[in-house]
N, C-alpha and C. Protein backbone atom coordinates (compact mmCIF):
# COMPACT_ATOMS: atom_id res chain seq x y z
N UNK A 1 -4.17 -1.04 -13.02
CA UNK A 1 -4.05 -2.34 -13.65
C UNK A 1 -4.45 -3.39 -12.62
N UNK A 2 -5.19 -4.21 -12.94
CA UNK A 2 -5.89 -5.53 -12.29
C UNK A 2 -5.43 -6.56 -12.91
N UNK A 3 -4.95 -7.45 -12.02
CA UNK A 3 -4.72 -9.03 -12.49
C UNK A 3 -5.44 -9.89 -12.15
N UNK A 4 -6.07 -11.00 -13.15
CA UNK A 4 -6.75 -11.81 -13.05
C UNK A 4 -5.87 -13.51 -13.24
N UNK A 5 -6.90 -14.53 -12.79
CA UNK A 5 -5.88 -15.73 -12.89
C UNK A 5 -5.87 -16.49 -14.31
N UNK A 6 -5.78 -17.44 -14.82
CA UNK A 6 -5.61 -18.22 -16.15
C UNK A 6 -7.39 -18.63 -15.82
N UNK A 7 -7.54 -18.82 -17.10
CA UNK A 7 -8.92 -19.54 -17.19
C UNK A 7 -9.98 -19.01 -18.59
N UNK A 8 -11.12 -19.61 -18.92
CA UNK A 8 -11.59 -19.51 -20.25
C UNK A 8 -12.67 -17.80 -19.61
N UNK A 9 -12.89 -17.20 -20.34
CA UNK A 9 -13.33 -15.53 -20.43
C UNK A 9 -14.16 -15.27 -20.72
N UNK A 10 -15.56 -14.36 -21.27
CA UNK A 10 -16.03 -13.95 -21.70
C UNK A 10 -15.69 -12.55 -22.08
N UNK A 11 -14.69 -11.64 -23.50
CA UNK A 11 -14.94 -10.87 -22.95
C UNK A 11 -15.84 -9.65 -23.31
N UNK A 12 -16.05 -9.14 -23.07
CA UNK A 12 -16.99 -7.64 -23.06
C UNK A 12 -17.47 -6.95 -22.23
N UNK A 13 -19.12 -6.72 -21.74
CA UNK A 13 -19.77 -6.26 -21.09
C UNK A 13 -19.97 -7.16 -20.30
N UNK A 14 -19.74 -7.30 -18.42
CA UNK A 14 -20.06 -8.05 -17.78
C UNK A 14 -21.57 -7.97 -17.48
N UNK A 15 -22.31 -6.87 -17.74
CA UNK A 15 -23.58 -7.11 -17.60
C UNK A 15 -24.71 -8.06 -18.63
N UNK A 16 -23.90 -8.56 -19.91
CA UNK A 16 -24.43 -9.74 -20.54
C UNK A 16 -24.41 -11.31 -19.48
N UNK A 17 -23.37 -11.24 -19.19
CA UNK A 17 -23.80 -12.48 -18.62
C UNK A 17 -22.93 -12.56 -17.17
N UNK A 18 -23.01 -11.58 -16.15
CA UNK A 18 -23.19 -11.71 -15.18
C UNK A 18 -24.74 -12.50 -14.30
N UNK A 19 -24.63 -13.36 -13.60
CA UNK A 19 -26.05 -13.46 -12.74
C UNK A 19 -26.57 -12.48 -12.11
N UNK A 20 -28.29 -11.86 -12.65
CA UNK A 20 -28.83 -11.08 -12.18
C UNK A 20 -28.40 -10.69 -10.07
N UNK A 21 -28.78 -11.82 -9.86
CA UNK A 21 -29.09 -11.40 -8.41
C UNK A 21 -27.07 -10.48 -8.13
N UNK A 22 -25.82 -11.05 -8.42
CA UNK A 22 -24.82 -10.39 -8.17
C UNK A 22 -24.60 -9.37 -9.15
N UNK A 23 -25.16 -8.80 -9.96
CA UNK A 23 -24.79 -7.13 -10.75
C UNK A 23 -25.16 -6.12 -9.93
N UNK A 24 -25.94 -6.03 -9.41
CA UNK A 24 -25.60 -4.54 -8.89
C UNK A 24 -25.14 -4.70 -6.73
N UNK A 25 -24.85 -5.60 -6.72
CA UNK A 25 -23.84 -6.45 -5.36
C UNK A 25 -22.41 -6.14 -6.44
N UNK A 26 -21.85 -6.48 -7.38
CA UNK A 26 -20.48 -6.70 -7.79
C UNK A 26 -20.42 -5.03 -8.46
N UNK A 27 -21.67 -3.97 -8.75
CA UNK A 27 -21.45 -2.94 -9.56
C UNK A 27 -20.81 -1.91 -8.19
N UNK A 28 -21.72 -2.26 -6.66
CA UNK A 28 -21.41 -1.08 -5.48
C UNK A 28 -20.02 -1.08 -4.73
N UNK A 29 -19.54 -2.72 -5.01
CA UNK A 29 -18.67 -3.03 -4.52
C UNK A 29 -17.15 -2.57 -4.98
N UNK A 30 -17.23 -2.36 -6.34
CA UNK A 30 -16.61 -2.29 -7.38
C UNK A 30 -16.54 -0.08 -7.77
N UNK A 31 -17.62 0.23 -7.21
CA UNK A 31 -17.86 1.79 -7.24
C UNK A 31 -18.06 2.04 -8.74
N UNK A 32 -18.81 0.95 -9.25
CA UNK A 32 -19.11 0.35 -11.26
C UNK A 32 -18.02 0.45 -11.26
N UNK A 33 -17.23 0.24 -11.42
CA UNK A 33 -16.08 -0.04 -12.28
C UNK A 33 -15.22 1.07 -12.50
N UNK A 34 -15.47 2.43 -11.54
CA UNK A 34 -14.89 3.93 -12.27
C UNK A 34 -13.03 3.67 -12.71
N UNK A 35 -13.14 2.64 -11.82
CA UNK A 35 -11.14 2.57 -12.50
C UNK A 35 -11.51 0.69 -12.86
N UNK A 36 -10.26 0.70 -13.26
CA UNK A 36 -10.00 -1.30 -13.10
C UNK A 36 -10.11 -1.89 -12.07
N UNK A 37 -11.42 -2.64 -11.94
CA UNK A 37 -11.25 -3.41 -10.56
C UNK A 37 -11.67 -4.70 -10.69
N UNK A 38 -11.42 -5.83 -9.96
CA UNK A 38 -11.87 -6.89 -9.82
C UNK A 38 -12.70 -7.29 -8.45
N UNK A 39 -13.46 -8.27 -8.39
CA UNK A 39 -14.22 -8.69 -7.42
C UNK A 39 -14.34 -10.40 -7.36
N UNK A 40 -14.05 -10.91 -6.20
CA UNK A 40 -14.59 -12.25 -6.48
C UNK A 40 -16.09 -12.50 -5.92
N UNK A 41 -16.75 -13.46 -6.53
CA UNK A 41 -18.32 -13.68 -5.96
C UNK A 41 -18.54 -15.16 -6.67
N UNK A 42 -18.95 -16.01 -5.59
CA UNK A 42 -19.08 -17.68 -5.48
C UNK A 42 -17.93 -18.20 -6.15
N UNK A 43 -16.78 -17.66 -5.74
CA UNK A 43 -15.43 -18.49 -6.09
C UNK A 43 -14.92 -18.02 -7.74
N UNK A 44 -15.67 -16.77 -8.18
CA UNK A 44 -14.97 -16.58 -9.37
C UNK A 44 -15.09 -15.35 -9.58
N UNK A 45 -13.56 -15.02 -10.08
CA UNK A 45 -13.03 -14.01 -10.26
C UNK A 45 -13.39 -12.53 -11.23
N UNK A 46 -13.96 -11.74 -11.03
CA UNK A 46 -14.76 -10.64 -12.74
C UNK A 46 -14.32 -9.65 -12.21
N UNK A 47 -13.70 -9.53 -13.70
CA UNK A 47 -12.82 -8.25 -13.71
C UNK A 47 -13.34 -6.98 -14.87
N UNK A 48 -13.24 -5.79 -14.53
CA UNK A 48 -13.48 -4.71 -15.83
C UNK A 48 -12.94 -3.29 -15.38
N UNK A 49 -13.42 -2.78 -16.72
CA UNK A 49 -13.29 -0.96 -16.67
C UNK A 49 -14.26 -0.31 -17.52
N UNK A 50 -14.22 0.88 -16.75
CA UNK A 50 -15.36 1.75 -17.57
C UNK A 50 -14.82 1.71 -18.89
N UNK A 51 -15.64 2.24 -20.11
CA UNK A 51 -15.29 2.90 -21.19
C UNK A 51 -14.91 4.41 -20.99
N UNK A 52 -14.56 4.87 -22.34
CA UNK A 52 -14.49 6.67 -22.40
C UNK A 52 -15.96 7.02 -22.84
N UNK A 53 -16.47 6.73 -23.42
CA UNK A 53 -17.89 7.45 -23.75
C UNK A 53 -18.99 6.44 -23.42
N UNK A 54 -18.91 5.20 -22.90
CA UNK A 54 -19.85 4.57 -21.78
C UNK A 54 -20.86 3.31 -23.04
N UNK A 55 -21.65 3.51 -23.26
CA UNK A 55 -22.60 2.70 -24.46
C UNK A 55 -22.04 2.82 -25.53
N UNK A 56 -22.19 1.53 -26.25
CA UNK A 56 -21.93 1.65 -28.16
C UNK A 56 -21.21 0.23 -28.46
N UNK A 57 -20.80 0.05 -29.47
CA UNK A 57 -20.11 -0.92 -30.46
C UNK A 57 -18.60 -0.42 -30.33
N UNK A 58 -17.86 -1.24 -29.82
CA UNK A 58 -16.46 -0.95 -29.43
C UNK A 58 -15.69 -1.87 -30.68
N UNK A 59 -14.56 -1.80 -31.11
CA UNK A 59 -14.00 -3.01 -32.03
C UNK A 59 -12.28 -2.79 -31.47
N UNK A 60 -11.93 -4.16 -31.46
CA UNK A 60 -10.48 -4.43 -30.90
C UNK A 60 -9.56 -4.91 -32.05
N UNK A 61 -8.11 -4.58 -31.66
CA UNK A 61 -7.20 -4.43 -32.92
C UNK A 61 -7.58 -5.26 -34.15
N UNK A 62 -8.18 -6.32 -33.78
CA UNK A 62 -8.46 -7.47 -35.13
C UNK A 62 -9.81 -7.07 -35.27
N UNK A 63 -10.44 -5.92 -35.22
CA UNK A 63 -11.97 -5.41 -35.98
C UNK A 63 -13.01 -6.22 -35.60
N UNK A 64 -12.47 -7.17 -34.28
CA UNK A 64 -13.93 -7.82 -33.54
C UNK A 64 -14.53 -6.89 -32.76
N UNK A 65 -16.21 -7.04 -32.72
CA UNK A 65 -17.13 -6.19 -31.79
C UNK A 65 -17.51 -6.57 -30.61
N UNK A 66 -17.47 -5.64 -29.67
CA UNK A 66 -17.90 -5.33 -28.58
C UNK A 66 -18.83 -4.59 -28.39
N UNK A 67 -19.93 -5.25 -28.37
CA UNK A 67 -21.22 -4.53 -27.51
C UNK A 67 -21.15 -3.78 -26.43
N UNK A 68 -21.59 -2.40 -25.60
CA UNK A 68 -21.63 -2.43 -24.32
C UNK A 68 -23.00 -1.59 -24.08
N UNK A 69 -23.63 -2.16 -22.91
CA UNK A 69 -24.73 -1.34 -22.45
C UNK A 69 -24.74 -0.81 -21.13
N UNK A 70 -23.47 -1.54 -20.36
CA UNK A 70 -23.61 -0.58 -19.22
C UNK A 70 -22.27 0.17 -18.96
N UNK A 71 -22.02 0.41 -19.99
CA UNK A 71 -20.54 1.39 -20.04
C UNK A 71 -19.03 0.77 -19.38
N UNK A 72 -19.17 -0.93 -19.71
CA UNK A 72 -18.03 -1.55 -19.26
C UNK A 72 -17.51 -2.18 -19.96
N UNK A 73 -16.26 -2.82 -19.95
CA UNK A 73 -15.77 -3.78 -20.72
C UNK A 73 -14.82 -4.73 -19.71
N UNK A 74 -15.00 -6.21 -19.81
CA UNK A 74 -13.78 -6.94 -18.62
C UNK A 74 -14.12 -8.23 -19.29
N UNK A 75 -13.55 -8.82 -18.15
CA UNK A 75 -13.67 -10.63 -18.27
C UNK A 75 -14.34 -11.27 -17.30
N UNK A 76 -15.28 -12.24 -17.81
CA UNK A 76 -15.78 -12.36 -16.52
C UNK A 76 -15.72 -13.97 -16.80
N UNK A 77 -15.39 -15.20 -15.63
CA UNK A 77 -15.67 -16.76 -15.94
C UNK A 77 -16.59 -17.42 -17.22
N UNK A 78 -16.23 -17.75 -18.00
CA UNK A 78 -17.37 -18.40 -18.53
C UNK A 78 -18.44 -19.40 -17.46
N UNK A 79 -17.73 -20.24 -16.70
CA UNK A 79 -18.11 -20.97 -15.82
C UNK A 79 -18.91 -20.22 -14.91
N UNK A 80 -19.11 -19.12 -14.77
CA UNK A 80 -20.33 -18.01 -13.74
C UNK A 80 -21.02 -17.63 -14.20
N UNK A 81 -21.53 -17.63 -15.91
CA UNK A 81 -22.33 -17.28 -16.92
C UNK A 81 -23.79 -17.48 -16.25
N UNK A 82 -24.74 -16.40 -16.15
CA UNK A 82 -26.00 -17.18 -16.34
C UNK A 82 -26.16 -17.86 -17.14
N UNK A 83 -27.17 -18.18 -17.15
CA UNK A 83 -28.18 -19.30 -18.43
C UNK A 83 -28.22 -18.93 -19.74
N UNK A 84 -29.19 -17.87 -19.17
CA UNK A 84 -29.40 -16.37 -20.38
C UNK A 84 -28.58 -15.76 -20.84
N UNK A 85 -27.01 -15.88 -20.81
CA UNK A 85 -26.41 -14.96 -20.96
C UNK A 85 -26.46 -14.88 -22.60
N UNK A 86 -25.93 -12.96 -23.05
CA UNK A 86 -26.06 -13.13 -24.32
C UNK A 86 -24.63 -12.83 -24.94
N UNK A 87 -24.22 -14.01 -25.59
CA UNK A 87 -22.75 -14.28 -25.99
C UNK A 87 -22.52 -13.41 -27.48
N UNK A 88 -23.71 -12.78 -27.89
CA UNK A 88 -23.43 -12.22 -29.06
C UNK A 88 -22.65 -10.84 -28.90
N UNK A 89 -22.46 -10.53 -27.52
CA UNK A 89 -22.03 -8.46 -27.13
C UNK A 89 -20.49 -9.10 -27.11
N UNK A 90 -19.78 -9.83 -27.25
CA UNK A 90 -18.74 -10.02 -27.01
C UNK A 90 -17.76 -11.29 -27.33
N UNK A 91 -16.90 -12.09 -26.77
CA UNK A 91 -16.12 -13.04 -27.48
C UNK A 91 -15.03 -13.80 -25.96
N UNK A 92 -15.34 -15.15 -25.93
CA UNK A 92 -14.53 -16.04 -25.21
C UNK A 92 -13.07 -16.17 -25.62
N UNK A 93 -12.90 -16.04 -24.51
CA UNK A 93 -10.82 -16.20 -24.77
C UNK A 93 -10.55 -16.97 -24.00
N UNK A 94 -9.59 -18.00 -23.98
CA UNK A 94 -8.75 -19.08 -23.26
C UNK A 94 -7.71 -18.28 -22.94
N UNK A 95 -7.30 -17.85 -21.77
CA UNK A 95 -6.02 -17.20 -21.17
C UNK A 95 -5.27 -18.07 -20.54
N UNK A 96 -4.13 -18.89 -21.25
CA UNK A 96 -3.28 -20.24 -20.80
C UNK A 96 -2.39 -19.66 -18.60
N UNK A 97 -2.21 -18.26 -18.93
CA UNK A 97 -2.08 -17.67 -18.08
C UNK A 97 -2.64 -16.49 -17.15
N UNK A 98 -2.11 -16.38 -15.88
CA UNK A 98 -2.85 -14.97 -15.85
C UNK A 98 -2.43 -13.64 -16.59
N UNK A 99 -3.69 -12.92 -16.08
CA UNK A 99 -3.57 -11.69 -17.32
C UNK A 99 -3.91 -10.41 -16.66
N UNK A 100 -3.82 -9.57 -17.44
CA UNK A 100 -4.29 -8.16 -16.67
C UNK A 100 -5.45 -7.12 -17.50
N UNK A 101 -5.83 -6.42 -16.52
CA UNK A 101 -6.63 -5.61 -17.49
C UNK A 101 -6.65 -4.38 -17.15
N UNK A 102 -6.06 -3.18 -17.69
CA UNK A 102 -6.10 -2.01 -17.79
C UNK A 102 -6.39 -1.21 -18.33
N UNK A 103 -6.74 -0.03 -17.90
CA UNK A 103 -7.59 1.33 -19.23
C UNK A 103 -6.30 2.78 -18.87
N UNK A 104 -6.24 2.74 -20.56
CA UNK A 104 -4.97 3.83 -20.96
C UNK A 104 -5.74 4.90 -21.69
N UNK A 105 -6.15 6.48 -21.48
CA UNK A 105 -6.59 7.12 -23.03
C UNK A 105 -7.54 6.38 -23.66
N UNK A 106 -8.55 5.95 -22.96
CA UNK A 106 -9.59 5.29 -23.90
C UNK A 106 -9.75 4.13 -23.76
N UNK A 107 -8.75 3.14 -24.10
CA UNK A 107 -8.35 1.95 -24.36
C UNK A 107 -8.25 1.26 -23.31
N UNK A 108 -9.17 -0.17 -23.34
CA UNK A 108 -9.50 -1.15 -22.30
C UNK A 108 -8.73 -2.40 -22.87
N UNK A 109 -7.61 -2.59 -21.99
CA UNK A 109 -6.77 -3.65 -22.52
C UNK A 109 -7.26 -4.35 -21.42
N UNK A 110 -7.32 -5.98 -22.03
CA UNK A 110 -7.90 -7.36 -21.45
C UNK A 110 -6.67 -8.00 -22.02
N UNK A 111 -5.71 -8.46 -21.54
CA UNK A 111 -4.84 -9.48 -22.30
C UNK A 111 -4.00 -8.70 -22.85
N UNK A 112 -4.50 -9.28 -24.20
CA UNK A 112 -3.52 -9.32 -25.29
C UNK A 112 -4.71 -8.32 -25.94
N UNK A 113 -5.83 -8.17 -25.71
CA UNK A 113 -6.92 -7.78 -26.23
C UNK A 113 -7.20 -6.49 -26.44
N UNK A 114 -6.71 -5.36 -27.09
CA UNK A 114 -7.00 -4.06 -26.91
C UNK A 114 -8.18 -3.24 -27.70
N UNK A 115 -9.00 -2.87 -26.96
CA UNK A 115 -10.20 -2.15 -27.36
C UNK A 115 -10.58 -0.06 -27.23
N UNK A 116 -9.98 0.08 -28.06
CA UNK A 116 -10.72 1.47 -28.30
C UNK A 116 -11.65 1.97 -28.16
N UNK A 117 -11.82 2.15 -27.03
CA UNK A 117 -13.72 3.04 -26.75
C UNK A 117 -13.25 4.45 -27.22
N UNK A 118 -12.31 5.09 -27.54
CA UNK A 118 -12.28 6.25 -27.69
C UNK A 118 -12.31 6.78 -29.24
N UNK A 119 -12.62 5.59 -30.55
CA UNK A 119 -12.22 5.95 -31.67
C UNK A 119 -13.58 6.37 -32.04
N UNK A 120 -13.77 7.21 -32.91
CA UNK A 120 -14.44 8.02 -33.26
C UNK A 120 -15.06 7.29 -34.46
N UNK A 121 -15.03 6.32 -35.08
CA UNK A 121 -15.76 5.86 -36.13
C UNK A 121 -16.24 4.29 -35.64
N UNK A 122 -16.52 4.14 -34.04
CA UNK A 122 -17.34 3.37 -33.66
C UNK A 122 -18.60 3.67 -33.10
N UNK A 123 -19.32 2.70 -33.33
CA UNK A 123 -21.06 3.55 -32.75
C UNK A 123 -21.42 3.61 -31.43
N UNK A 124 -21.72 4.77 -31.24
CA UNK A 124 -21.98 4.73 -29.69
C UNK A 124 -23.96 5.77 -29.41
């Protein structure tokens, strides 16, 4: 389990809108993500975890989707967003506090946010 501080989120796949030049600087550092880890880079905080079966359409208790293409799921600043980033793989959250993010049996909890990579009637 990783704790992160209060602040607005992106969440999903940090490789949507991480800045090119720090993804694979935040992927070696991080060993990708094989457990929950966080990293800071230019003063902001990105946090994730692998999935169970890595790529696909993930959906969290309220049947919102999660994109993933590089087999992760976390939070990363909105405020560190590239330009480009693509906001459609995932969904912004306001976290009034800090929060944590852990992976149980599948399941990549962000928050309050729990996502099933392990259910069997999502596309992967």
């Amino acid at each position: 389990m990783i704790k992160l501080p209060a602040g607005t989120y992106f969440i999903g796949d940090p490789c949507y809108i991480v800045p090119e030049n720090d993804w694979v600087p935040l992927l070696e550092a991080t060993d990708y993500f094989a457990a929950p880890a966080t990293l800071r880079f230019h003063g902001y905080t990105v946090g994730a975890s692998s999935t169970a079966y890595g790529d696909g359409t993930y959906h969290d208790q309220d049947g919102r989707e999660y994109s993933v293409d590089a087999g992760l799921l976390g939070a990363v600043p909105v405020a560190y967003a590239k330009t480009d980033a693509y906001w459609d793989g995932g969904h912004v959250v306001e976290f009034p506090h800090p929060f944590t993010i852990s992976y149980d049996d599948g399941v990549v909890v962000v928050g309050h946010i729990y996502i099933n990579t392990e259910d069997e009637n999502d596309d992967r």
